[in-house]
Protein backbone atom coordinates (compact mmCIF):
# COMPACT_ATOMS: atom_id res chain seq x y z
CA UNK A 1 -23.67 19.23 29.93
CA UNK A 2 -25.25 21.41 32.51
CA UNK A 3 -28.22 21.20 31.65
CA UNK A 4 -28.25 17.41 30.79
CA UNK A 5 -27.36 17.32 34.88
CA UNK A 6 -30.00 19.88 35.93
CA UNK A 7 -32.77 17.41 34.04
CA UNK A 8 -31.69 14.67 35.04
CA UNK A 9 -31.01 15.51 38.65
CA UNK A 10 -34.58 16.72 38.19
CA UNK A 11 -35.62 13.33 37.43
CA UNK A 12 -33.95 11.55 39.96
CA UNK A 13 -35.51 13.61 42.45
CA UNK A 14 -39.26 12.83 41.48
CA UNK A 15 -38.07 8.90 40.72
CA UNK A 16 -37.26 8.94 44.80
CA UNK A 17 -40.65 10.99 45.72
CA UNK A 18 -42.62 8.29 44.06
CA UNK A 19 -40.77 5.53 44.61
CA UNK A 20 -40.97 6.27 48.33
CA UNK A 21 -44.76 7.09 48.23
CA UNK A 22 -45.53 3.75 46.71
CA UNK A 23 -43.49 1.95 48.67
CA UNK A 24 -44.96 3.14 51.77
CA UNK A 25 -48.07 1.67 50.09
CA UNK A 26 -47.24 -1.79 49.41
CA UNK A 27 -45.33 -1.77 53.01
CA UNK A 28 -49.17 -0.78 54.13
CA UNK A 29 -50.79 -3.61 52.04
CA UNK A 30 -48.66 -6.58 52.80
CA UNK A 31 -48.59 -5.72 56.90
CA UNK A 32 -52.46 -5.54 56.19
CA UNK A 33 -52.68 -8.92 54.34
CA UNK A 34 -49.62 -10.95 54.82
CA UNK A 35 -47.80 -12.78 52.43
CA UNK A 36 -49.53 -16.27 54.04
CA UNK A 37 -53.34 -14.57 53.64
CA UNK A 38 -52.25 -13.58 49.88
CA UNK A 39 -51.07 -17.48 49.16
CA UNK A 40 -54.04 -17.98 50.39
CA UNK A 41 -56.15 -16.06 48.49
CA UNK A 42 -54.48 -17.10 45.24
CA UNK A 43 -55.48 -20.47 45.98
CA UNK A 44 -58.85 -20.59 45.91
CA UNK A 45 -61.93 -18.00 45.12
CA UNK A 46 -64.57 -16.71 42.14
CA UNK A 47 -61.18 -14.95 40.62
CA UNK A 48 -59.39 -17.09 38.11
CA UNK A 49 -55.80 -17.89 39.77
CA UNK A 50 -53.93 -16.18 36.59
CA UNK A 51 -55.16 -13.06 37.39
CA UNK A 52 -54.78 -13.09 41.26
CA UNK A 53 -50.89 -14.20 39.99
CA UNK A 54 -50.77 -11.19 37.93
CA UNK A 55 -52.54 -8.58 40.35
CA UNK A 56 -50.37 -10.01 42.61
CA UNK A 57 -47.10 -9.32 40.64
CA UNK A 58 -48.80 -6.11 40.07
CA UNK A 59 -47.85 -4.89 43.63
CA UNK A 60 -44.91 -6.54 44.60
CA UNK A 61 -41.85 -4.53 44.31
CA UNK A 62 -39.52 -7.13 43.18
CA UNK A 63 -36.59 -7.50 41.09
CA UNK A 64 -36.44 -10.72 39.01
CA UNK A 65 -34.33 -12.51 41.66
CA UNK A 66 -36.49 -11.01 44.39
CA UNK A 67 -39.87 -13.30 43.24
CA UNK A 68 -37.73 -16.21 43.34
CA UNK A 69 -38.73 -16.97 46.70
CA UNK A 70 -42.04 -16.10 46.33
CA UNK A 71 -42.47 -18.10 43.93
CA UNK A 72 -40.91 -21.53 45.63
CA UNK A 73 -43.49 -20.61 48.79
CA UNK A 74 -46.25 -20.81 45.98
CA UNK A 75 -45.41 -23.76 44.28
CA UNK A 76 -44.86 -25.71 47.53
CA UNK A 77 -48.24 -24.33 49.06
CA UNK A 78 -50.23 -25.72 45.96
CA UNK A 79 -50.81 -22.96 43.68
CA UNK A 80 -51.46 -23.68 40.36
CA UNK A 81 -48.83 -24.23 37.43
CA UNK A 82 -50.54 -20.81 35.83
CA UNK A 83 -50.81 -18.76 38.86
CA UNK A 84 -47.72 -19.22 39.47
CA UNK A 85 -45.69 -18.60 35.61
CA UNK A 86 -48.16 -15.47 35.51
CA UNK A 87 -46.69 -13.83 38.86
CA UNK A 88 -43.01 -14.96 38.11
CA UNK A 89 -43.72 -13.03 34.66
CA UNK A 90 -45.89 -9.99 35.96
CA UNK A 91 -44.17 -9.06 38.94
CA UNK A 92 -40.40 -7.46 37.84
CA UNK A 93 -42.46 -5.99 34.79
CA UNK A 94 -45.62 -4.58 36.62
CA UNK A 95 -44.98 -3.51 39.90
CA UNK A 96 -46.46 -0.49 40.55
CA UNK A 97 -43.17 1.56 40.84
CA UNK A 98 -42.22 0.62 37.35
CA UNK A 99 -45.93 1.65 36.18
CA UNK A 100 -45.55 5.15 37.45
CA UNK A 101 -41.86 5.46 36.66
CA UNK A 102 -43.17 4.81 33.15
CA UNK A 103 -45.69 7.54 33.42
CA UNK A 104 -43.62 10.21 34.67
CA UNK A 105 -41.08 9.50 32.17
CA UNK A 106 -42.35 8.58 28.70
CA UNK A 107 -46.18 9.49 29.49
CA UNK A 108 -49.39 7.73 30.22
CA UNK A 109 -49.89 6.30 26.41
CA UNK A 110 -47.07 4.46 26.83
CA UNK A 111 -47.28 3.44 30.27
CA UNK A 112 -51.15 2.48 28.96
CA UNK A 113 -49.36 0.75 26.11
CA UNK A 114 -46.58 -1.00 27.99
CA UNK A 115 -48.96 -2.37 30.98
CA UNK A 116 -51.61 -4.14 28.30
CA UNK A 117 -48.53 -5.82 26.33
CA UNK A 118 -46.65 -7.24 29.27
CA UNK A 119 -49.74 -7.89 30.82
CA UNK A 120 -51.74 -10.29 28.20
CA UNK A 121 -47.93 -11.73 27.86
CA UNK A 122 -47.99 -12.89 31.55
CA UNK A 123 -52.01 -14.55 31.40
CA UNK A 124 -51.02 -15.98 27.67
CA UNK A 125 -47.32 -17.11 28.07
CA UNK A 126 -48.68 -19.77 30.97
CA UNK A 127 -51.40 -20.46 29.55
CA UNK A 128 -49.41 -21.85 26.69
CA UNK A 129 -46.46 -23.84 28.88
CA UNK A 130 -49.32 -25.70 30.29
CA UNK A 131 -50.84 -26.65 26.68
CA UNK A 132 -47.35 -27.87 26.25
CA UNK A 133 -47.30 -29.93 29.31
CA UNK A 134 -44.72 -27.61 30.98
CA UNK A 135 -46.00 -27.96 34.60
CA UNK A 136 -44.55 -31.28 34.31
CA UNK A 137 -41.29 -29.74 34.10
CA UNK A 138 -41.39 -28.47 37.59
CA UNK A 139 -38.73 -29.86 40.22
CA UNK A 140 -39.90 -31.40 43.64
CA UNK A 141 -39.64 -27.85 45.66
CA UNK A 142 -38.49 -27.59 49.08
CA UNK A 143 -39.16 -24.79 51.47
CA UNK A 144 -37.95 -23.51 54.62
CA UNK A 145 -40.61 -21.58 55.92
CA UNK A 146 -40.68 -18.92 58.31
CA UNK A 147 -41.77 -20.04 61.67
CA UNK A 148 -42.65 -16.30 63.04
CA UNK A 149 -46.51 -15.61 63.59
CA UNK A 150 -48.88 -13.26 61.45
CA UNK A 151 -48.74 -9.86 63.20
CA UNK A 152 -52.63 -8.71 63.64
CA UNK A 153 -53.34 -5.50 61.82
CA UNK A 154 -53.01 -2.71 64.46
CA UNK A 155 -54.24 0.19 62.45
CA UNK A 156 -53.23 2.85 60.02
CA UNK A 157 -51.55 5.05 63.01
CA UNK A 158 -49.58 2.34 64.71
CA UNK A 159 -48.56 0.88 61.24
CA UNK A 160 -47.20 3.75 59.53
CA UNK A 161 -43.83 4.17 61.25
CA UNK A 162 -42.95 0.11 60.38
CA UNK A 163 -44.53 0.45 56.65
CA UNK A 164 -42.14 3.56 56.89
CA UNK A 165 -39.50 1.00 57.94
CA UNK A 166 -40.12 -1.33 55.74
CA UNK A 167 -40.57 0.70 52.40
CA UNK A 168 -36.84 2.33 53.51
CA UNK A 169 -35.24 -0.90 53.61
CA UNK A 170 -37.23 -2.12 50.13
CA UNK A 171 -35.98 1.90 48.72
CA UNK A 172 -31.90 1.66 49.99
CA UNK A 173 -30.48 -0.91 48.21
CA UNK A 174 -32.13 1.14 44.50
CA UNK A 175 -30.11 4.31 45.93
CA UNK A 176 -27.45 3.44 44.04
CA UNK A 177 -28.19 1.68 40.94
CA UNK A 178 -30.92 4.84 40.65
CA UNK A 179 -28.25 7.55 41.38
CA UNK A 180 -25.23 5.48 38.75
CA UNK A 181 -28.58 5.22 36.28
CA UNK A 182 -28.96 8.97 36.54
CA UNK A 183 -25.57 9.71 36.20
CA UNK A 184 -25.05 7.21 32.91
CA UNK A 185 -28.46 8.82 31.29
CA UNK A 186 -26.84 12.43 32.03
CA UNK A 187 -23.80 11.01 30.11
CA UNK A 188 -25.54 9.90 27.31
CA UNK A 189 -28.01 13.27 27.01
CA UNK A 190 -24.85 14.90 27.46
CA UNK A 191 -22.14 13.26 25.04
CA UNK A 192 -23.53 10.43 23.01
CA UNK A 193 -24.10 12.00 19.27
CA UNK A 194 -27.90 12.00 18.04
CA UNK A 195 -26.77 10.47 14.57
CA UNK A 196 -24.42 7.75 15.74
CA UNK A 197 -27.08 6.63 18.00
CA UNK A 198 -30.26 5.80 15.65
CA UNK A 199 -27.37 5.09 12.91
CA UNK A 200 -26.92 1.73 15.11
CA UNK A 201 -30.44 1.77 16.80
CA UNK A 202 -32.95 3.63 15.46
CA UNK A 203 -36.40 3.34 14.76
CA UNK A 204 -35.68 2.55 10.78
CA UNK A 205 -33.44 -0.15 12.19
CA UNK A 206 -35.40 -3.48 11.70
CA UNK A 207 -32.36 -5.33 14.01
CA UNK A 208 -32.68 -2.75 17.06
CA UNK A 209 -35.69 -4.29 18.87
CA UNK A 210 -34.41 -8.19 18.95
CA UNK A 211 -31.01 -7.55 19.46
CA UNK A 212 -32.00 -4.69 22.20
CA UNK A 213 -33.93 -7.62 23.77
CA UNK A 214 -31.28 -10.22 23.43
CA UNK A 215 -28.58 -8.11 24.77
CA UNK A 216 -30.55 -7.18 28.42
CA UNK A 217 -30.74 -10.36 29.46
CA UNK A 218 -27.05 -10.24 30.51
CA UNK A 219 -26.99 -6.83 31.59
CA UNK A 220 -29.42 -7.64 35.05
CA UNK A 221 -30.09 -4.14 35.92
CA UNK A 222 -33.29 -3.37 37.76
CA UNK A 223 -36.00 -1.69 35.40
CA UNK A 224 -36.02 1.30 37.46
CA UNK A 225 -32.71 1.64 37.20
CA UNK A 226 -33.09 1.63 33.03
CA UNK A 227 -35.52 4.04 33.20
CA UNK A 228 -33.79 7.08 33.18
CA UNK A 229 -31.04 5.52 31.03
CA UNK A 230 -33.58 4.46 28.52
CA UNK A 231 -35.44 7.93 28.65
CA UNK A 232 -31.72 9.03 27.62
CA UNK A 233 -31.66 6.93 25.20
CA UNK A 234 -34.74 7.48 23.79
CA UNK A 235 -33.70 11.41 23.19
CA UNK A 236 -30.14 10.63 21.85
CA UNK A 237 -31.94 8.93 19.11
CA UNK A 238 -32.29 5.34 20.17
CA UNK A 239 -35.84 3.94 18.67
CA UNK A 240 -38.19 3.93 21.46
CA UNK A 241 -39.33 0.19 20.54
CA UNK A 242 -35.40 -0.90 20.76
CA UNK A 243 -35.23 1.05 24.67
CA UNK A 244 -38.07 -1.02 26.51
CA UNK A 245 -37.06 -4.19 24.48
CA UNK A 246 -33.58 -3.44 26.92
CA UNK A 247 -35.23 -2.70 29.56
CA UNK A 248 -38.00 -5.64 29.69
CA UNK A 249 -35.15 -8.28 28.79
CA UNK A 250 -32.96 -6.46 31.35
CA UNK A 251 -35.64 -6.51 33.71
CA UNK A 252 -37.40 -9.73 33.10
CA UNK A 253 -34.79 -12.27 32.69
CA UNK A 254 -31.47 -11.69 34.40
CA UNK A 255 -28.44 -14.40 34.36
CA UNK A 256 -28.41 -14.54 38.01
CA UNK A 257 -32.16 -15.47 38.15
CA UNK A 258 -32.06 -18.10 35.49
CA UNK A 259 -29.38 -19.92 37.29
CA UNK A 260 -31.31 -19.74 40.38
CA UNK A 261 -34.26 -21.65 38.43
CA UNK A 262 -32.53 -24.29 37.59
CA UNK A 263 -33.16 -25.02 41.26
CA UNK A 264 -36.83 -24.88 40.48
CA UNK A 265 -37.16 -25.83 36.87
CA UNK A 266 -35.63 -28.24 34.48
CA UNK A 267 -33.72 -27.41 31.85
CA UNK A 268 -36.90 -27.22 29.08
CA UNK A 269 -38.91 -24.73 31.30
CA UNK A 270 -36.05 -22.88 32.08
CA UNK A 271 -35.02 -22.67 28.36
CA UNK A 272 -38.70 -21.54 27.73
CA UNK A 273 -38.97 -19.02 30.44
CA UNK A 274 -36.28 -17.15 28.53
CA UNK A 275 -37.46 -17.40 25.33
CA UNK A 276 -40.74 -16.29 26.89
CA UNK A 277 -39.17 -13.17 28.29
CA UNK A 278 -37.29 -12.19 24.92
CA UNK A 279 -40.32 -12.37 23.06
CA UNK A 280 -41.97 -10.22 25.59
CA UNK A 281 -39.45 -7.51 25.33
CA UNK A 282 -39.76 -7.58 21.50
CA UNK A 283 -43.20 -7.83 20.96
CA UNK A 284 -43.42 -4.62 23.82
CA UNK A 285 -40.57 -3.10 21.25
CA UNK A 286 -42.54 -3.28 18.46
CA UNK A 287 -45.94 -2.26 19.36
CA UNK A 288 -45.53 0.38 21.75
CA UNK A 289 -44.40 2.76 19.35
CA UNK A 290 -47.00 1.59 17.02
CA UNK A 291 -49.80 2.07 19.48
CA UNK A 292 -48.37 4.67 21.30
């Protein structure tokens, strides 16, 4: 047990050094750009608008409620149907956080593997909804904007100290679902038997990847939180494909969030964002230790 809490504290310390250092980042980016310039942007331009959505997801730091928002301030500004379903997708999935967290844990052939599948599911998932006449299932959104002026870019020196700001209050409310996920992958290292683990959900287990993907849709935990949990999984003998199967269905569609849509979509998007998600999570459950 002592050294499952020497790894693992290990591992929490490195999750906060990164986290912190690309946090600081996308503080630096959006005070540079603005979320209004970066609406903007998606609107229009050589770029097709389902990639700018899914760049865009790429370095937004949000949790699956967190692009709710977001997205209502796109739809109601005029982005397109696709640009839109591809950041909603993308962004608790791809953030750059997650990317790296990925890295350090599992290693860059994964991360490589993980970023490709969830990525050509975001640009192919919308592309789909609209061949099925989905945008048509979008509610009338309303917005209350935010009134305050664009602050002009006043340089790298006189930005730091608010991107330091900023990226603090984006890292403190993870403290503690990233500390309790340490502590619950420590357990698991620690206690949970090798066998009785990939007896349920190993990788000979055809089951584990849906029904790892089914059941983290309820659990709404932040994928940075599952990382360490699923990297303890992964060692007690869970099959790699059944861990990010939780973690992307964990990650991509919460409960929370899919009540919140209903406030956005009717009932047959909302239906088909899920299914969308689930069949992300196991198609990134089955190939990743396939390609990987």
């Amino acid at each position: 047990m002592i050294h499952a809490v020497q790894t693992f504290g290990l591992i929490l310390v490195q999750l906060l050094v990164l986290f912190s250092l690309i946090s600081v980042l996308v503080a630096l980016v959006n005070r540079r750009f603005g979320p209004d310039r970066i609406q903007s942007w998606m609107a229009d331009g050589r770029l097709p608008g389902p990639v700018k959505g899914l760049l865009l997801g790429a370095i937004t730091p949000f949790c699956s409620c967190s692009t709710l928002p977001v997205l209502a301030g796109m739809l109601k500004s005029g982005v397109a149907f696709r640009t839109s379903m591809t950041f909603l997708i993308s962004s608790p999935l791809l953030d750059p956080i997650i990317v790296a967290g990925v890295v350090l844990l599992f290693g860059w052939r994964i991360a490589l593997v993980y970023t490709v599948v969830t990525a050509a599911w975001s640009l192919l998932a919308p592309l789909v909804w609209e061949r099925l006449g989905m945008a048509s299932q979008l509610k009338r959104v309303k917005v209350v904007g935010d009134d305050s002026t664009p602050r002009p870019w006043a340089g790298l020196r006189n930005e730091i100290r608010p991107a330091l700001g900023e990226a603090w209050a984006d890292l403190r409310p993870l403290l503690v679902p990233m500390v309790l996920g340490v502590s619950v992958g420590a357990f698991i290292y620690g206690f949970v038997s090798q066998d009785q683990l990939a007896a349920v959900a190993g990788d000979d287990k055809p089951w584990a990847v849906p029904l790892a993907a089914v059941l983290g849709v309820p659990l709404y935990v932040r994928i940075e939180t599952m990382l360490p949990i699923g990297l303890a999984l992964s060692s007690a003998g869970m099959g790699l494909g059944a861990v990010f199967a939780l973690m992307i269905g964990g990650a991509g569609a919460s409960i929370p969030e899919i009540s919140m849509l209903t406030a956005l979509f009717k009932p047959r998007l909302v239906v088909t964002f899920v299914v969308t998600v689930i069949g992300t999570a196991i198609a990134a459950g089955y190939l990743i230790p396939l390609i990987a």
